[in-house]
Every structure is written in structure tokens, then in C-alpha cells.
Protein backbone atom coordinates (compact mmCIF):
# COMPACT_ATOMS: atom_id res chain seq x y z
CA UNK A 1 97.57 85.89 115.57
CA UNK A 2 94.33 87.36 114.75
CA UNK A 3 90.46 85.67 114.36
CA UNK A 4 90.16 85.91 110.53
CA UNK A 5 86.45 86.41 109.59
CA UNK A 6 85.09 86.88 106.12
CA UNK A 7 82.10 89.33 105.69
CA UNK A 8 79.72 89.02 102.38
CA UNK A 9 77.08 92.06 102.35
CA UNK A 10 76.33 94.32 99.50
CA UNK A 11 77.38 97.69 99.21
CA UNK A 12 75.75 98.70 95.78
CA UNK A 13 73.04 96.67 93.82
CA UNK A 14 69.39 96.28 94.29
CA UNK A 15 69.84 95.50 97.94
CA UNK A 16 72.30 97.67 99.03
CA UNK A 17 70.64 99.85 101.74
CA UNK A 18 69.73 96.90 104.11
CA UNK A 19 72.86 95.02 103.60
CA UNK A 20 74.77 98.35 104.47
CA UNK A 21 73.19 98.02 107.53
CA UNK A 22 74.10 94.44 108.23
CA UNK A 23 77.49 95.16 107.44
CA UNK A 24 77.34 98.53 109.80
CA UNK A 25 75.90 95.95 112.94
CA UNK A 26 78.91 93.20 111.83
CA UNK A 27 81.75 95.73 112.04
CA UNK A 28 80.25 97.71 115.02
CA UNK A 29 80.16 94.05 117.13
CA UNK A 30 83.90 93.45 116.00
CA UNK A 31 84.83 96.97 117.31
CA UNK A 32 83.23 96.28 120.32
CA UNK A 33 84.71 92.42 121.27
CA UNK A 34 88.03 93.88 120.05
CA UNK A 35 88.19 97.09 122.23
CA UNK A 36 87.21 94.19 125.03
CA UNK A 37 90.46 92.28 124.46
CA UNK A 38 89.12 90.06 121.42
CA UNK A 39 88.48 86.67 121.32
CA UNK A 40 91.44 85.17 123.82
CA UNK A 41 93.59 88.18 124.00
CA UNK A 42 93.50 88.24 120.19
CA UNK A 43 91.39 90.19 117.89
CA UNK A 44 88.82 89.85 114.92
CA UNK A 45 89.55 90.84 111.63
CA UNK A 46 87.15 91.55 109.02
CA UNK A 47 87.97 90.44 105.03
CA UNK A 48 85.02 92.49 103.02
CA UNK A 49 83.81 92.36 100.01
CA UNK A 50 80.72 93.74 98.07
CA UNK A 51 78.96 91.33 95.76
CA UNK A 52 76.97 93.52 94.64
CA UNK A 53 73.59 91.85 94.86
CA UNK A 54 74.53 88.84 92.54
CA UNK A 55 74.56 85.44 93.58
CA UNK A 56 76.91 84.39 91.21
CA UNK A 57 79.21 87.18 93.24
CA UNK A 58 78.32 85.65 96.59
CA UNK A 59 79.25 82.40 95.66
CA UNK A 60 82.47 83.27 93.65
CA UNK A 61 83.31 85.91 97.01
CA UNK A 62 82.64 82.88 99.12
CA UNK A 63 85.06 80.02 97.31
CA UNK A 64 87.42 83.38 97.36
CA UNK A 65 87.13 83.73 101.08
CA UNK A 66 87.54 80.44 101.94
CA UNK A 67 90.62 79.50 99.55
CA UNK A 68 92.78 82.05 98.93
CA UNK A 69 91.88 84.45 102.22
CA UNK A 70 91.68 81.17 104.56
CA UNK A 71 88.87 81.99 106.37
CA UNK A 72 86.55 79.21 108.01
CA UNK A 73 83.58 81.57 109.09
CA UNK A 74 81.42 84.38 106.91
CA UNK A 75 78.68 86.35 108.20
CA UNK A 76 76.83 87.53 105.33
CA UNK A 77 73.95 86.97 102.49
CA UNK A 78 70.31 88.90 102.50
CA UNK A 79 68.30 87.27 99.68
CA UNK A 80 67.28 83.93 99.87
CA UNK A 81 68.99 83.56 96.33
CA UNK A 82 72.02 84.29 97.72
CA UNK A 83 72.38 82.08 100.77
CA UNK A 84 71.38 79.21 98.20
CA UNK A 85 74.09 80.37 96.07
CA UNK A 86 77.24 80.51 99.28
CA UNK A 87 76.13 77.41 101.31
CA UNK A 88 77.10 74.82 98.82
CA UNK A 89 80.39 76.10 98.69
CA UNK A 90 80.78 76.71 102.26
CA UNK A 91 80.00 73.24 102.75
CA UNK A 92 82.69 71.98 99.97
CA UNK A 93 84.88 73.89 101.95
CA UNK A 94 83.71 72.83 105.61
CA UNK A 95 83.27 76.84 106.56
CA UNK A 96 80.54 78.12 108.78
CA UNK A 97 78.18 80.88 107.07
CA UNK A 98 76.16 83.00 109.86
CA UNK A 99 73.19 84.19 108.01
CA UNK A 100 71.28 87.26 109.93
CA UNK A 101 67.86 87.62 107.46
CA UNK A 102 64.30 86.71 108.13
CA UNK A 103 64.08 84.07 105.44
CA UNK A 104 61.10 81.47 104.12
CA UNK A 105 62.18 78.14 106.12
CA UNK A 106 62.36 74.94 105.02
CA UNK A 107 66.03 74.34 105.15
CA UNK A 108 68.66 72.85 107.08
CA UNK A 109 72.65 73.17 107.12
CA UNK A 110 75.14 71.76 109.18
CA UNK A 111 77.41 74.56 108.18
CA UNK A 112 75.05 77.50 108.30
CA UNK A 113 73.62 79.77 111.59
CA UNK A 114 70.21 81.07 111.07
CA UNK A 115 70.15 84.03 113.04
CA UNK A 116 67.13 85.89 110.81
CA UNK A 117 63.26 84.86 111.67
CA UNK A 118 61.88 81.69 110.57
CA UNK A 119 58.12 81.78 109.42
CA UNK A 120 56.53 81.05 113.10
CA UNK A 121 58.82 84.12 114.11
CA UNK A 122 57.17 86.65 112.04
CA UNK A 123 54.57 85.46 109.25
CA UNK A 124 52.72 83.51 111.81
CA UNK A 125 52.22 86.90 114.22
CA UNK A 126 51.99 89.09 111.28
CA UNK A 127 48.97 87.62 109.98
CA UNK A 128 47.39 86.98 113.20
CA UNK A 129 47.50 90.55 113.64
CA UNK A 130 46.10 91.10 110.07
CA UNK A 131 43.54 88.30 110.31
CA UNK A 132 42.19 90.19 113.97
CA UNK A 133 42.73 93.73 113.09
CA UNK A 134 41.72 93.87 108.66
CA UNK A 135 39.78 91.12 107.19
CA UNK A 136 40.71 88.17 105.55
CA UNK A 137 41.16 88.63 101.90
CA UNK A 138 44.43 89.31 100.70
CA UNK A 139 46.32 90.25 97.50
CA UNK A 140 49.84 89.26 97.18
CA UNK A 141 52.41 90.93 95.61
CA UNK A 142 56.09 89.97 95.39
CA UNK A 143 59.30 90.47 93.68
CA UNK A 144 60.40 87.24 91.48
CA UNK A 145 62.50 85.31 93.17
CA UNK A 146 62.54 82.17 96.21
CA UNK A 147 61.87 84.13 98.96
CA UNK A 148 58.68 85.49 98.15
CA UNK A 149 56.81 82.67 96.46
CA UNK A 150 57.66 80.43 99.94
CA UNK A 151 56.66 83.34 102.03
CA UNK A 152 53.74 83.82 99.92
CA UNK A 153 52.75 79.94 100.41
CA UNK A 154 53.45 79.67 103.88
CA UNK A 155 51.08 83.47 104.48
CA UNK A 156 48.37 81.47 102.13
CA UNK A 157 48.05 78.34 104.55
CA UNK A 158 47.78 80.82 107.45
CA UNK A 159 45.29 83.27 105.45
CA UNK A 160 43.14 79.66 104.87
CA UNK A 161 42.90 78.62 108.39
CA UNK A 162 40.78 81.55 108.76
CA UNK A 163 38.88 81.23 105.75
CA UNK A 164 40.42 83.69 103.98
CA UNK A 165 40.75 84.06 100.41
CA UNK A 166 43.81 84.99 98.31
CA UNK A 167 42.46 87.22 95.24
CA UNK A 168 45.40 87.39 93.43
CA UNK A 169 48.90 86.66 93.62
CA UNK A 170 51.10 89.19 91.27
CA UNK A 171 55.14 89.29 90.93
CA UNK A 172 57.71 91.70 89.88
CA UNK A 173 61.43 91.76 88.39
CA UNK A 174 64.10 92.42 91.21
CA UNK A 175 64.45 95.63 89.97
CA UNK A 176 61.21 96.60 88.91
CA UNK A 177 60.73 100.14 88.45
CA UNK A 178 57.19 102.12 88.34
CA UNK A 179 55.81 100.58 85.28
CA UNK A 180 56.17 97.32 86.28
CA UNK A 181 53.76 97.98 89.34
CA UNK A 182 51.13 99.32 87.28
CA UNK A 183 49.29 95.62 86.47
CA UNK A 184 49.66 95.07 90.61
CA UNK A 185 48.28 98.80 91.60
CA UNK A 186 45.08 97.94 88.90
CA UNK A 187 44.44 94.72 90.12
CA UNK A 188 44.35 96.45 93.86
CA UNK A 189 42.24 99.07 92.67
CA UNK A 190 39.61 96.25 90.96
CA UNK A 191 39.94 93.53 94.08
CA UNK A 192 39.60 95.95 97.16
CA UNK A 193 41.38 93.39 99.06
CA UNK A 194 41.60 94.00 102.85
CA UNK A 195 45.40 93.73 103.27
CA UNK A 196 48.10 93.77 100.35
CA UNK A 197 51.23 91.70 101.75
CA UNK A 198 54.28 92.64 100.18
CA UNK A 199 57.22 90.48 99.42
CA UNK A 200 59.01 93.22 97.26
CA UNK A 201 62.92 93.89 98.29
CA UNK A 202 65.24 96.40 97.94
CA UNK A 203 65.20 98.98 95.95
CA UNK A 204 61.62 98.54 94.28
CA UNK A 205 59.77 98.38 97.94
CA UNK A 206 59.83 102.52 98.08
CA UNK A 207 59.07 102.58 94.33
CA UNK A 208 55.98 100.36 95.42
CA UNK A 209 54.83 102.22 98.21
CA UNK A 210 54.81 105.16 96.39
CA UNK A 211 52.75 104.16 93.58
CA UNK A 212 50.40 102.84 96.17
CA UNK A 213 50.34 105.99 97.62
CA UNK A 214 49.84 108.11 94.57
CA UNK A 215 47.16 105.65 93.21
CA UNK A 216 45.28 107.13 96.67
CA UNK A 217 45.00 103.61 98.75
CA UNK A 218 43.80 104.15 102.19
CA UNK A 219 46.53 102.13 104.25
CA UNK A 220 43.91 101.99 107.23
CA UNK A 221 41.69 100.33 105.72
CA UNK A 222 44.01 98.27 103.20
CA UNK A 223 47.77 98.55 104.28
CA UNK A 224 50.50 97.04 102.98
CA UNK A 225 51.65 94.30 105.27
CA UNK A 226 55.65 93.22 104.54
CA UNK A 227 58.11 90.87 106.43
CA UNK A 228 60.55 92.53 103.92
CA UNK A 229 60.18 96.41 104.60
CA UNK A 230 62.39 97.99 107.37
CA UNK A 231 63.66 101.07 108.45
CA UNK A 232 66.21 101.00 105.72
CA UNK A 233 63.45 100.54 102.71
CA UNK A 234 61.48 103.33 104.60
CA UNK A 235 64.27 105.66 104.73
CA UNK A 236 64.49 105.76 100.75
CA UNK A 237 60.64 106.83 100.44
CA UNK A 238 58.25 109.44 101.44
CA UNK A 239 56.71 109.52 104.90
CA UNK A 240 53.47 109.82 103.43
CA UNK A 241 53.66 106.94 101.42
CA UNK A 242 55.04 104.67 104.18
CA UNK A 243 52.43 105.83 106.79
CA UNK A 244 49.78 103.57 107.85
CA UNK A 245 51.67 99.96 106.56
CA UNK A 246 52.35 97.28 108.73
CA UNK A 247 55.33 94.76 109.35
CA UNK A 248 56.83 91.97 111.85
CA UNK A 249 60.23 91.90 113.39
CA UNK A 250 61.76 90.59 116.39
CA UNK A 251 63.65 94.40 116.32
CA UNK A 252 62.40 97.85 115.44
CA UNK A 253 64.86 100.87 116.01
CA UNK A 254 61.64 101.94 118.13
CA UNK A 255 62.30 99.40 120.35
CA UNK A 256 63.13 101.08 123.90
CA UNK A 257 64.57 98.31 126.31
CA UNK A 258 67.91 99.41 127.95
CA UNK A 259 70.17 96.98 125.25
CA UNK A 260 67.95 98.08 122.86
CA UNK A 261 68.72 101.80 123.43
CA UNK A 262 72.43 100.61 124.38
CA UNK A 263 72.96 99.35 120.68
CA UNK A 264 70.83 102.07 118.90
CA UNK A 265 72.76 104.48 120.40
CA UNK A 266 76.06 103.00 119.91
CA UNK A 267 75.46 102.58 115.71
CA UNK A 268 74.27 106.05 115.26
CA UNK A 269 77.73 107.33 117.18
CA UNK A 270 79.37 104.93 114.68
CA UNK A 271 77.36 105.56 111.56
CA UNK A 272 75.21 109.27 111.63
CA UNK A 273 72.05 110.17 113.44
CA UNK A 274 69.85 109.34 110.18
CA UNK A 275 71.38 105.69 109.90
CA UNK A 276 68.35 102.99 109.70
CA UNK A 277 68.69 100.42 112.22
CA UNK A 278 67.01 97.46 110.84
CA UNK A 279 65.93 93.77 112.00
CA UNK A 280 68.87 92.40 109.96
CA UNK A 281 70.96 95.00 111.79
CA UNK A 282 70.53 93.88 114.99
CA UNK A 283 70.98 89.90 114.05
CA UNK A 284 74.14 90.46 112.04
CA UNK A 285 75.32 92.02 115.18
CA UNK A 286 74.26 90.00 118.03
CA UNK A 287 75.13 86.50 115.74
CA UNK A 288 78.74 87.94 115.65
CA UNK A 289 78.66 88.65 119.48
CA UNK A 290 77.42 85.11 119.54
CA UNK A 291 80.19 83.55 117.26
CA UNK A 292 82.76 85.41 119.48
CA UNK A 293 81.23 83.40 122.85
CA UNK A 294 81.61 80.39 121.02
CA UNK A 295 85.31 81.06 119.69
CA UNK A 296 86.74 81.47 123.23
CA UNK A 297 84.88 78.44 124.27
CA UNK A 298 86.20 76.26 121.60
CA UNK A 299 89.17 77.84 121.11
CA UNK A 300 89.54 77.53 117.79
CA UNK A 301 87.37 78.42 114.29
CA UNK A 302 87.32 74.85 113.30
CA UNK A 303 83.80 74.44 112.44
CA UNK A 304 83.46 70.99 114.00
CA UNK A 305 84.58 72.31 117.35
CA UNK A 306 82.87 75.31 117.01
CA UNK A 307 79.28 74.21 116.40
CA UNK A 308 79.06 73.01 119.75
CA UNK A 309 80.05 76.10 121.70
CA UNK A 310 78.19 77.95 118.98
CA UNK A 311 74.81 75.83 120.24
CA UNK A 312 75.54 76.30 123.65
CA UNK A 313 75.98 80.11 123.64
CA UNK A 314 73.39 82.81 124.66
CA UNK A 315 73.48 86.68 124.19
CA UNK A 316 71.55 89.29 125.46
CA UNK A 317 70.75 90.91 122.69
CA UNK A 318 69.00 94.21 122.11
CA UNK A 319 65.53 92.52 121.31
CA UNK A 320 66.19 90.12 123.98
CA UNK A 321 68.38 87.13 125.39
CA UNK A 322 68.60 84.97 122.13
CA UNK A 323 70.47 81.41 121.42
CA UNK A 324 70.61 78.89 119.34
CA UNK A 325 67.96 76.04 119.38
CA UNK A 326 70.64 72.47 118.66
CA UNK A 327 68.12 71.02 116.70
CA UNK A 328 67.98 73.15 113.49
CA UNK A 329 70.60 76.03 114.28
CA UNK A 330 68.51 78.45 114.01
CA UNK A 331 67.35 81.00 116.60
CA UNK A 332 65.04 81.72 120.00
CA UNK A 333 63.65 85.44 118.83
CA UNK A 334 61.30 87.71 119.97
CA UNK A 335 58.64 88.40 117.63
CA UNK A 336 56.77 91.77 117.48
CA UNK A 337 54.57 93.78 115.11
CA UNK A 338 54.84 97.21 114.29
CA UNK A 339 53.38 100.15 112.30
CA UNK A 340 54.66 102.95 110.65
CA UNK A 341 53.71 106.37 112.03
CA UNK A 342 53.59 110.01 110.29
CA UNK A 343 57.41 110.29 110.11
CA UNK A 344 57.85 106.84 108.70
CA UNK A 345 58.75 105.58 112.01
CA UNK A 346 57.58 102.21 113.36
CA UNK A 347 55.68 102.28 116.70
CA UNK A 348 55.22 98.43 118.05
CA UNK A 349 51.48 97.73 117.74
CA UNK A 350 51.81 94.28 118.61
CA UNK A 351 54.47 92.67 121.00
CA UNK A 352 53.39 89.33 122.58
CA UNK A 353 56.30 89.48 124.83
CA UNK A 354 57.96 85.96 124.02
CA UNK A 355 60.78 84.22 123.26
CA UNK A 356 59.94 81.77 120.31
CA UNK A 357 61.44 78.57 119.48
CA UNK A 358 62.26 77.80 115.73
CA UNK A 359 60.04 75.86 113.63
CA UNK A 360 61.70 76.60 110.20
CA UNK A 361 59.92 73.61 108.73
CA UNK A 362 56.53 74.90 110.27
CA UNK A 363 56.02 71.52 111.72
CA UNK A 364 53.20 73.67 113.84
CA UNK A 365 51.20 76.22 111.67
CA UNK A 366 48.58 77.21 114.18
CA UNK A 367 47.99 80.41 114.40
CA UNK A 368 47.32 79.85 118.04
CA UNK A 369 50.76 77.98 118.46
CA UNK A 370 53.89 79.69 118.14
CA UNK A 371 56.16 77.14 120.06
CA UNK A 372 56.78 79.62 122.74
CA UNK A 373 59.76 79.32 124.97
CA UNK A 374 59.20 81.61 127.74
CA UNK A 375 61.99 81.79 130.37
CA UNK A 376 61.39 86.18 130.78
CA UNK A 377 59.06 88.51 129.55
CA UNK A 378 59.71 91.61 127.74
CA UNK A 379 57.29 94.22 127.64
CA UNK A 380 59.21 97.18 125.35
């Protein structure tokens, strides 16, 4: 007998290079809980497959996985567009999706783990930071899809508490190349806004960055601030163009706590020295840590039995010890804010040092309320 688990993360498309690195921290989790015995004396086994950044892929790979493969549990999806497009299925089929992205809130599924920041885990700290540290008037700029008009609503209400202004609010095709930035990059140029927040993904961030750079944008004065830039966007551009720009994570690959180092470490064995170890990284591998708890409690992969165990599990993860919160399955993180350095490397600017209860429907949207759950403090 084996633990049959599906896995849904691109490997080619627009989105490829951080969903390589969610399915890098999903496989190197499974290596590790099998070389440990497995789940129960018995191990995990992976079924893969690339859907190529299309939702209509995800959701087709999904019904697949669950059907004719038999699987009751996927880890997988990046894009908001995709998640939208697997849970329906997954809850035709009464399967359990573990979903390791930041994502915009406002959603709830019995069948689906949320082990990626809510808004009050990242937008909330990032624009403190921005609000303190910049000025208040913003441009946005985004690539056209869900996830980055709710982001860009839910940085707007936080931008207005402080009596901020948003000058202009500017999207792009998921695969926009230069050209298309060239209306965004004028507009900047005309506005002179004091922070630019970026919702662009995948392949087009680097693409944006470095028309921002070439255009001669001073990111001291006017960075780029992104939820959805990490070490595996910043890999694909030039260090020039990614110095100066801000983001917020619960995990940076700077991060130098001992499980922090632990994990780091252990990836770049696995996957090279120049591997990006990104935010999503780190969830897709701690959530599958987590799922493993929660099998050999339960005992089985039946959802139903599962959720429980799955709710009452806690992992120290490398950002910190994480778990589930029962009343929206989503997940205690530890938010931080970081900035990128000469070598396109982000040092932590920013880290309030606490664990921070879900509020995916942003029930609280203080800027001076984050929910904070504070059993430890880390300092790292």
C-alpha cells in the first residue's frame, strides 16, 4: 500500500518558474517523510502533471486525478484563476486540494487548505511599511486577471485609511511583453507616484522591472512594491533592475532561523546552488509535512476524517511553527517585509515577529490590527 497524492504545478507556461519551485518544496517534503518511514510504515507517492499554466488544464488534470488515478488529495494551483478552476471539481469529487499561494481572500472551501497568505498576512504589513517609509500616493499596475484586481481593492481600502490617493490603476495581458508596459511606464513617468505596487505574475514581472529600470525610475524614492515578486521572478531579471523594490512574505530564502537554514540548505542539495527558494516554496512544503501529521492521525485520506486531524496539526516550519486556524482552513503565518539588495537578494527590512491569525475575509482592515496570535517570537 502506498499514500497516493496528486500534484498540479506548472512546469512550462507563463508561470512556470515559481510553480517549479512549489513542485521542488512538494517532492523534497515527500522525500523527506518517506526516508522517515512514511505515513504509517507506508510511503507517499507523487502522480504529476504539468498544466501548463491553463486553467482549463488544471481543472481537466484535476477530474483526471481524482477519477481515473484515484487520488483524494492534490497539492497544487498558483494563480487565483486556477484554484477557481480545480476546487469545483474537487468538491464534485469530495477530494482535498492544499493550495500553498498568497492569494486575494474572500473565499471559503470545505475541501480546500489555504496554506499561502491571506491579505492581513501580507498586504496589510506591506503597505504599512509603504504608508511609514514612501508616501501615500500610489499607482497600480497589474496583470489581467482575479488576483490582482482583489489585491488591488483590498491595497486601495488600506492606501485610503491613510488618506492616500490611487492615481491610476493600469492592467496587462498574462503574458504581456515590453510593449504592453509602455502605456504603464508613461503614466509613471507623468504621475510621480510615491510607490508603484505591482500585481504582475510570471513571466512579465522581470519584463516589467526592466522597463522600469531602463525608463531610469529611482526605486528609493518610488519602488515597486509586489506581493507577487519572489526570488524566482528575480532570478529571471537583472540585479540592477530588481534592486531597490520591495515585497511581503511570511518566507524569504534570506531568512536565517535554524529550520529556515535547515530547509534552504536541504533544496539547494536537492535542486542546485542557484535554485530560488520562494514563499510558495516553503508553504507547498511545510502544507505537505502538515497533510502527512494529519494522515497518521486519521489514518486514512478520506477527506471527512482527515479535515479534523488536518485542523488539529502544527508544524514547525522554516518561517515558523504554523497550523491551521478551524474556522476558515487557512493558516497562522508569519508575516515579514523585505527588500531587494545589489545582487537581487532580499534582506528583511521589516519583520514584526508574529504569528498572525487568518482573516481571509478582512473582517479587520486596520492597519493597526493584524489579529495577532502570539504564542513565540521570532526575531530572524
Amino acid at each position: 500500500m502506498t499514500w497516493r497524492v496528486g500534484i498540479l504545478f506548472s512546469q512550462t507556461g507563463v508561470t512556470a518558474a515559481i510553480e517549479r519551485s512549489q513542485l521542488n518544496g512538494t517532492l523534497l517534503a515527500i522525500v523527506e517523510i518517506n526516508k522517515a518511514g512514511g505515513v504509517l510504515g507506508q510511503p507517499i507517492e507523487p502522480e504529476i502533471y504539468d498544466p501548463a499554466s491553463n486553467p482549463k488544464q488544471f481543472k481537466a488534470l484535476a477530474e483526471r486525478l481524482l477519477t481515473v488515478n484515484r487520488v483524494r488529495l492534490i497539492f497544487g494551483c498558483y494563480m487565483s484563476s486556477t484554484r477557481k478552476a480545480v476546487l469545483p471539481v474537487v468538491e464534485a469529487f469530495r477530494g482535498l486540494l492544499f493550495y500553498p499561494t498568497l492569494y486575494e481572500g474572500f473565499e471559503y472551501s470545505l475541501h480546500c487548505i489555504y496554506t499561502g497568505a491571506a491579505p492581513n498576512q501580507n498586504s496589510l504589513q506591506l503597505a504599512k511599511f509603504l504608508l511609514q517609509h514612501y508616501g501615500n500616493r500610489f499607482v497600480l499596475v497589474g496583470s489581467n486577471y482575479i488576483y490582482p484586481y482583489e489585491s488591488n481593492r483590498v491595497m486601495t481600502d488600506f492606501i485610503s485609511q491613510s488618506k492616500g490617493k490611487v492615481l491610476d490603476e493600469l492592467y496587462v495581458p498574462l503574458d504581456a511583453k515590453s510593449k504592453d508596459f509602455d502605456k504603464a511606464i508613461a503614466k509613471i513617468a507623468h504621475l510621480k507616484p510615491d510607490v508603484v505596487f505591482s500585481t504582475v505574475v510570471g513571466q512579465s514581472t522581470a519584463i516589467f522591472y526592466e522597463a522600469y529600470w531602463r525608463a531610469g525610475f529611482d526605486p528609493n524614492k518610488m519602488p515597486i512594491a509586489s506581493l507577487t515578486t519572489s526570488e524566482a521572478e528575480v532570478a529571471e531579471m537583472n540585479p540592477e533592475a530588481a534592486e531597490g523594490h520591495i515585497t511581503a512574505a511570511p518566507f524569504f530564502e534570506a531568512l536565517a532561523t535554524p529550520a529556515a537554514r535547515r530547509f534552504i540548505n536541504a533544496y539547494k542539495q536537492r535542486y542546485g546552488a542557484n535554485a530560488p527558494v520562494t514563499a510558495g516554496a516553503e508553504a507547498a512544503y511545510f502544507q505537505v509535512h502538515l497533510a502527512a501529521a494529519a494522515l497518521a492521525r486519521a489514518g486514512t485520506d478520506d477527506p471527512e476524517q482527515l479535515l479534523p486531524a488536518v485542523r488539529d496539526a502544527e508544524f514547525d516550519a522554516p518561517q515558523g511553527r504554523v497550523r491551521i486556524d478551524a474556522s476558515n482552513n487557512h493558516t497562522y503565518l508569519w508575516p515579514r517585509v523585505a527588500k531587494l539588495d545589489a545582487k537581487g537578494t532580499f534582506q528583511i527590512v521589516w519583520n514584526p515577529g508574529v504569528r498572525v491569525k487568518p482573516d481571509p475575509y478582512c473582517v479587520v482592515m486596520s492597519l493597526d490590527d493584524w489579529s495577532a496570535d502570539r504564542p513565540q517570537q521570532i526575531h530572524a
